[in-house]
C-alpha atoms as a PDB file:
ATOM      1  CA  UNK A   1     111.867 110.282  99.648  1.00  0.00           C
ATOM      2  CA  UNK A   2     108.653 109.655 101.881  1.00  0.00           C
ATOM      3  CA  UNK A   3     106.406 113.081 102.663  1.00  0.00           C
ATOM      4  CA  UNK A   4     106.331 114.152 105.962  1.00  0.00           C
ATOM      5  CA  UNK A   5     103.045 112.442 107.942  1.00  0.00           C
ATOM      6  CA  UNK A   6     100.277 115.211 108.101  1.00  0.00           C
ATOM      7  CA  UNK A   7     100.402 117.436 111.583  1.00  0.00           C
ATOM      8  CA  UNK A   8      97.413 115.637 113.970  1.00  0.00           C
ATOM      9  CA  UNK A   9      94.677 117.943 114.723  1.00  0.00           C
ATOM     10  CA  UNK A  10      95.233 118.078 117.877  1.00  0.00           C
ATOM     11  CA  UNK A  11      96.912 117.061 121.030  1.00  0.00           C
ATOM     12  CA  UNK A  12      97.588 112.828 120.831  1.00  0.00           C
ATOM     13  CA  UNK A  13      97.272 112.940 124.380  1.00  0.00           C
ATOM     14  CA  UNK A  14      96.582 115.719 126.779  1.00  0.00           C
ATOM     15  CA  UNK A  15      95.832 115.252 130.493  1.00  0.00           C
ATOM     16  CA  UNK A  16      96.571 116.801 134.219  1.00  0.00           C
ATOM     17  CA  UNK A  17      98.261 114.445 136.585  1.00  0.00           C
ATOM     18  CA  UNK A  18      97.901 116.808 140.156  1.00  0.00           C
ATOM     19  CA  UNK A  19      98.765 120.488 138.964  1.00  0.00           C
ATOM     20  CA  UNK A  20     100.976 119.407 136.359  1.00  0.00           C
ATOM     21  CA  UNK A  21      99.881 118.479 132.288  1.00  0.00           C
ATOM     22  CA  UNK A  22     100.876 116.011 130.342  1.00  0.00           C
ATOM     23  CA  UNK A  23     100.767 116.362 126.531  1.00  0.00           C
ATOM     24  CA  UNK A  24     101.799 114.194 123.221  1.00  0.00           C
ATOM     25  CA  UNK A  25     101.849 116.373 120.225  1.00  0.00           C
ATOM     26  CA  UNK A  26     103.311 115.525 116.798  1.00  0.00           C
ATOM     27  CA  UNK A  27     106.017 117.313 115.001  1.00  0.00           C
ATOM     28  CA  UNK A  28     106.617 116.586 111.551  1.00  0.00           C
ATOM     29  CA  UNK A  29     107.816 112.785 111.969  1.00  0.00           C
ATOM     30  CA  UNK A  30     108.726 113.134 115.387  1.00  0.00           C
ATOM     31  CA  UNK A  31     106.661 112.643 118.504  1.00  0.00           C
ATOM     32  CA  UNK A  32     107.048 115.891 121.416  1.00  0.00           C
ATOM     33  CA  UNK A  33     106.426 114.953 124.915  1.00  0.00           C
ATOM     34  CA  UNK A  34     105.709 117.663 127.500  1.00  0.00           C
ATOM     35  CA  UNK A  35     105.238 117.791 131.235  1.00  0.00           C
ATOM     36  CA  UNK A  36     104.737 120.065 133.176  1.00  0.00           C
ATOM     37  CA  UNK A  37     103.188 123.488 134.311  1.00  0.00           C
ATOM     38  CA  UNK A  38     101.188 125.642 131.406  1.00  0.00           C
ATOM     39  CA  UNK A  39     104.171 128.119 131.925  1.00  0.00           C
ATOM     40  CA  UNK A  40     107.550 126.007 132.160  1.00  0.00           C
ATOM     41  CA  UNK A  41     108.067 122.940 131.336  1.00  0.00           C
ATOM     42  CA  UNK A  42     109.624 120.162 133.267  1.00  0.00           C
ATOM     43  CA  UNK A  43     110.561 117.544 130.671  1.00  0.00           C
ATOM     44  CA  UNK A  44     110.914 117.940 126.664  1.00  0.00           C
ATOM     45  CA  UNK A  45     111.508 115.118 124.654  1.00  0.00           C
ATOM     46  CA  UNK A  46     111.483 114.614 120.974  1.00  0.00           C
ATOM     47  CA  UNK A  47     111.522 111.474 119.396  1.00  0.00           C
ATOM     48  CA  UNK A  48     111.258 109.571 116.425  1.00  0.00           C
ATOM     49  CA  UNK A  49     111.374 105.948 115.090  1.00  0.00           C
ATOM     50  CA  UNK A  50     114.817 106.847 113.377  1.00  0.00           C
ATOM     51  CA  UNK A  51     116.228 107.776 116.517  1.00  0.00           C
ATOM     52  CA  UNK A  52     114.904 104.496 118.883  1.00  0.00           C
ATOM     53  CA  UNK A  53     113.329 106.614 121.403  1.00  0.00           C
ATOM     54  CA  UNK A  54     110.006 106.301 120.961  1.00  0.00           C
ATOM     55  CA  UNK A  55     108.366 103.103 120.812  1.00  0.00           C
ATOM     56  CA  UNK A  56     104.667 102.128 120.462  1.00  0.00           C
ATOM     57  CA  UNK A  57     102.608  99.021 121.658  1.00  0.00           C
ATOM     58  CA  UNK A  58      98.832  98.638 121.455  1.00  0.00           C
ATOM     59  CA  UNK A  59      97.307  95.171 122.325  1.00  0.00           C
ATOM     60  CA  UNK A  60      93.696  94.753 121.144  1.00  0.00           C
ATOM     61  CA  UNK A  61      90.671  92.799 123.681  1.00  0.00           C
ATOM     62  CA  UNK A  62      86.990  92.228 122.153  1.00  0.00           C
ATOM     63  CA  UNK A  63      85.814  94.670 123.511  1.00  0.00           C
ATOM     64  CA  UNK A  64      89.015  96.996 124.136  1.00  0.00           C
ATOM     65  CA  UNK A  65      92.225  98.008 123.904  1.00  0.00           C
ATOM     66  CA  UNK A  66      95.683  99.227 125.984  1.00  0.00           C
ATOM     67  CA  UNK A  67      98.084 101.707 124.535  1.00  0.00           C
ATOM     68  CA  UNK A  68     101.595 102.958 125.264  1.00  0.00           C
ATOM     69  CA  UNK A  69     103.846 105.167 123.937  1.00  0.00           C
ATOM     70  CA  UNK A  70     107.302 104.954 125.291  1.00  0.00           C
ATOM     71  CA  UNK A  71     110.109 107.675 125.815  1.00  0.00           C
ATOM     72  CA  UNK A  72     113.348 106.768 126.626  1.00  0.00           C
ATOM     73  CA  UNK A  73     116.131 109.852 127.802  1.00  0.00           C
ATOM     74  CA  UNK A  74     119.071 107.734 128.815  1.00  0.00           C
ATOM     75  CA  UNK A  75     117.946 105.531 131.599  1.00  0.00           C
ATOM     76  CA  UNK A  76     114.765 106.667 131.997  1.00  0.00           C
ATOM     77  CA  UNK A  77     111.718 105.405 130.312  1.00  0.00           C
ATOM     78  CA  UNK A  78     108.235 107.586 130.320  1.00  0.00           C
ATOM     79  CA  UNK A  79     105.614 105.356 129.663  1.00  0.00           C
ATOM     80  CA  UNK A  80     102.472 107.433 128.342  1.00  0.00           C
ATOM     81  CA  UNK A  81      99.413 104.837 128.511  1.00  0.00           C
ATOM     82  CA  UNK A  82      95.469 104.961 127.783  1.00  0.00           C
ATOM     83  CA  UNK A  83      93.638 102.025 128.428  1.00  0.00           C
ATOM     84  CA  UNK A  84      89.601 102.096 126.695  1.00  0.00           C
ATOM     85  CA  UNK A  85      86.585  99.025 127.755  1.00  0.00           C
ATOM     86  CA  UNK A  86      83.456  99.324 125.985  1.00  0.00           C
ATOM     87  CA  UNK A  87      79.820  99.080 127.468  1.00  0.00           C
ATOM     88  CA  UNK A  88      78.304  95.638 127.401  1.00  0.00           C
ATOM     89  CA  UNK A  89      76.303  94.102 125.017  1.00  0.00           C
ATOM     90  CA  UNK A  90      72.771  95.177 125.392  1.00  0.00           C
ATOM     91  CA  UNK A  91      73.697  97.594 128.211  1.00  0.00           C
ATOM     92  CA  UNK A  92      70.493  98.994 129.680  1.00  0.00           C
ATOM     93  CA  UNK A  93      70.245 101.840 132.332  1.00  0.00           C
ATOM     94  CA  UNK A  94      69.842  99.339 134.937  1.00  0.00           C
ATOM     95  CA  UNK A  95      72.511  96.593 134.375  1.00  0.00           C
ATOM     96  CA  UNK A  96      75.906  96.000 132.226  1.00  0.00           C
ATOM     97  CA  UNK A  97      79.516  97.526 132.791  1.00  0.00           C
ATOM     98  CA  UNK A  98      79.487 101.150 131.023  1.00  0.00           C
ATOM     99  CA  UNK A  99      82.389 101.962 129.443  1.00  0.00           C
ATOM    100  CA  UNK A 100      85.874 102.537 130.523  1.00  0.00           C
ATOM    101  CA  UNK A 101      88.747 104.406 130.241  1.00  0.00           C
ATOM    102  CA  UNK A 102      92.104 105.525 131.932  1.00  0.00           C
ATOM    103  CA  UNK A 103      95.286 106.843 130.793  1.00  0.00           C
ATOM    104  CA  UNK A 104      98.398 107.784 133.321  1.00  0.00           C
ATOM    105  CA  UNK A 105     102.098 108.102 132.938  1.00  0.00           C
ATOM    106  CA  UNK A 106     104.868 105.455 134.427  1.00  0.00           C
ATOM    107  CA  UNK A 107     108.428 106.776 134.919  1.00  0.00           C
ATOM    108  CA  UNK A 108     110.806 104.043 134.840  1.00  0.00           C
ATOM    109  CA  UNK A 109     114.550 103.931 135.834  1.00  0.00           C
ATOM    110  CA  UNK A 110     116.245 101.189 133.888  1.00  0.00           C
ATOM    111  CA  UNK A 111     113.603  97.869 135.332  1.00  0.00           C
ATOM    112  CA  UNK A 112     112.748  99.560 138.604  1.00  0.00           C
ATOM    113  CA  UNK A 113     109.481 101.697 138.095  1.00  0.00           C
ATOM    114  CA  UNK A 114     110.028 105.172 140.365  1.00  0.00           C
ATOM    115  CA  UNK A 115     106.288 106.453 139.730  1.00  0.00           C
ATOM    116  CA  UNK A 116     102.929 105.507 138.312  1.00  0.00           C
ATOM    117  CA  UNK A 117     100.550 108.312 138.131  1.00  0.00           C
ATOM    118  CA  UNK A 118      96.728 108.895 136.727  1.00  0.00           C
ATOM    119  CA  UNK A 119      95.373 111.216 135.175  1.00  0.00           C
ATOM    120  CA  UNK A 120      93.047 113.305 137.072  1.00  0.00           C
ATOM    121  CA  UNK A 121      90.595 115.290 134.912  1.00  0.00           C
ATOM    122  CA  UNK A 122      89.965 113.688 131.394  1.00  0.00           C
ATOM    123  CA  UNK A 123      91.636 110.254 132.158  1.00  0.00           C
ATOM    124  CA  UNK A 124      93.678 110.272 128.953  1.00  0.00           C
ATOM    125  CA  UNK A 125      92.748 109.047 125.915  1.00  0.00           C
ATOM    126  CA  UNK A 126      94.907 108.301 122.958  1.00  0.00           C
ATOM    127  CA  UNK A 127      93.419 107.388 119.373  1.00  0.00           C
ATOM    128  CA  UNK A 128      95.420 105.425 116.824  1.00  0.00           C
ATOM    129  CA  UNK A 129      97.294 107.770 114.805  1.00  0.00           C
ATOM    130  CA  UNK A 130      98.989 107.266 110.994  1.00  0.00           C
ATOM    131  CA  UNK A 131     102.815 108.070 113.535  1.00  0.00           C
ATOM    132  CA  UNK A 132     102.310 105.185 115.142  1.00  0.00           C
ATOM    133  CA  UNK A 133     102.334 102.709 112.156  1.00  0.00           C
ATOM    134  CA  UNK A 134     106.214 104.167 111.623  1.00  0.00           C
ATOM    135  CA  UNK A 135     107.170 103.505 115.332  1.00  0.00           C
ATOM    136  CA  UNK A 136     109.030 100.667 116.624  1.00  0.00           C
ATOM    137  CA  UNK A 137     106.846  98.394 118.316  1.00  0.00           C
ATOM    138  CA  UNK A 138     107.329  97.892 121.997  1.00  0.00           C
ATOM    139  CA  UNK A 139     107.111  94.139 123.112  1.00  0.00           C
ATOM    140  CA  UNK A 140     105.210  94.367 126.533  1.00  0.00           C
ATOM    141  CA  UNK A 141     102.092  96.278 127.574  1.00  0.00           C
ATOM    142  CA  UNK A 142     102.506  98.492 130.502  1.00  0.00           C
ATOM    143  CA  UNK A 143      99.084  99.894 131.350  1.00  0.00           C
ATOM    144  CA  UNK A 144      98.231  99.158 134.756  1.00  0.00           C
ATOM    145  CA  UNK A 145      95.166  97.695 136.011  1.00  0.00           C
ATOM    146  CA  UNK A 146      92.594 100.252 137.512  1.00  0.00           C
END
């Protein structure tokens, strides 16, 4: 019998879109989404790779990389996604692209996409945690372009 993955320090992602927050937080093996107000929340979901309703799909650039994690609640799919660019080579004060990053959420009914949101304060970031490795990998990388 495999040991439960360690708790994550913190929040896996955490940022406002408009007045409402959106949070990833693990739970044991299992993955919690949350959106909504600090008070009530709008949408719970907990998922985990035994159940298929989580998925995961990171795609790698030189100097980059896009993440997703995926939620699906029947039809629906909630589509969690950071995207991170580092600075240039060399960058100096006066030339070079700085770095950049951007994470939102995409709500998805079956193949017809009903909202793509930012975030709005701390553009979401998501690190690479142990969870993912257990995850079913998702095929296609949804982060939009800025």
């Amino acid at each position: 019998m495999l040991a439960a993955p360690a708790k994550a320090p913190g929040p896996i992602f955490d940022c406002s879109i408009g007045t409402k927050r959106l949070t990833i937080t693990q739970q044991g093996n299992a993955l919690v989404y949350r959106y909504g107000t600090k008070r009530k929340a709008e949408l719970r979901l907990v998922a985990d790779a035994a159940d298929q309703r989580v998925f995961y799909h990171r795609t790698l650039y030189p100097r980059g990389e896009d993440q997703t994690l995926r939620f699906v609640n029947g039809d629906h799919s909630y589509i969690v996604y950071a995207h991170w660019t580092a600075p240039s080579v060399g960058m100096t004060e006066g030339g070079g692209d700085p770095e950049v990053y951007y994470g939102g959420l995409i709500v998805r009914l079956g193949d017809k996409t009903l909202s793509s949101r930012s975030c709005t304060d701390d553009n979401g970031d998501m690190r690479e945690w142990p969870i993912f490795k257990t995850l079913p990998q998702d095929k296609e990388n949804r982060v939009p372009a800025e």
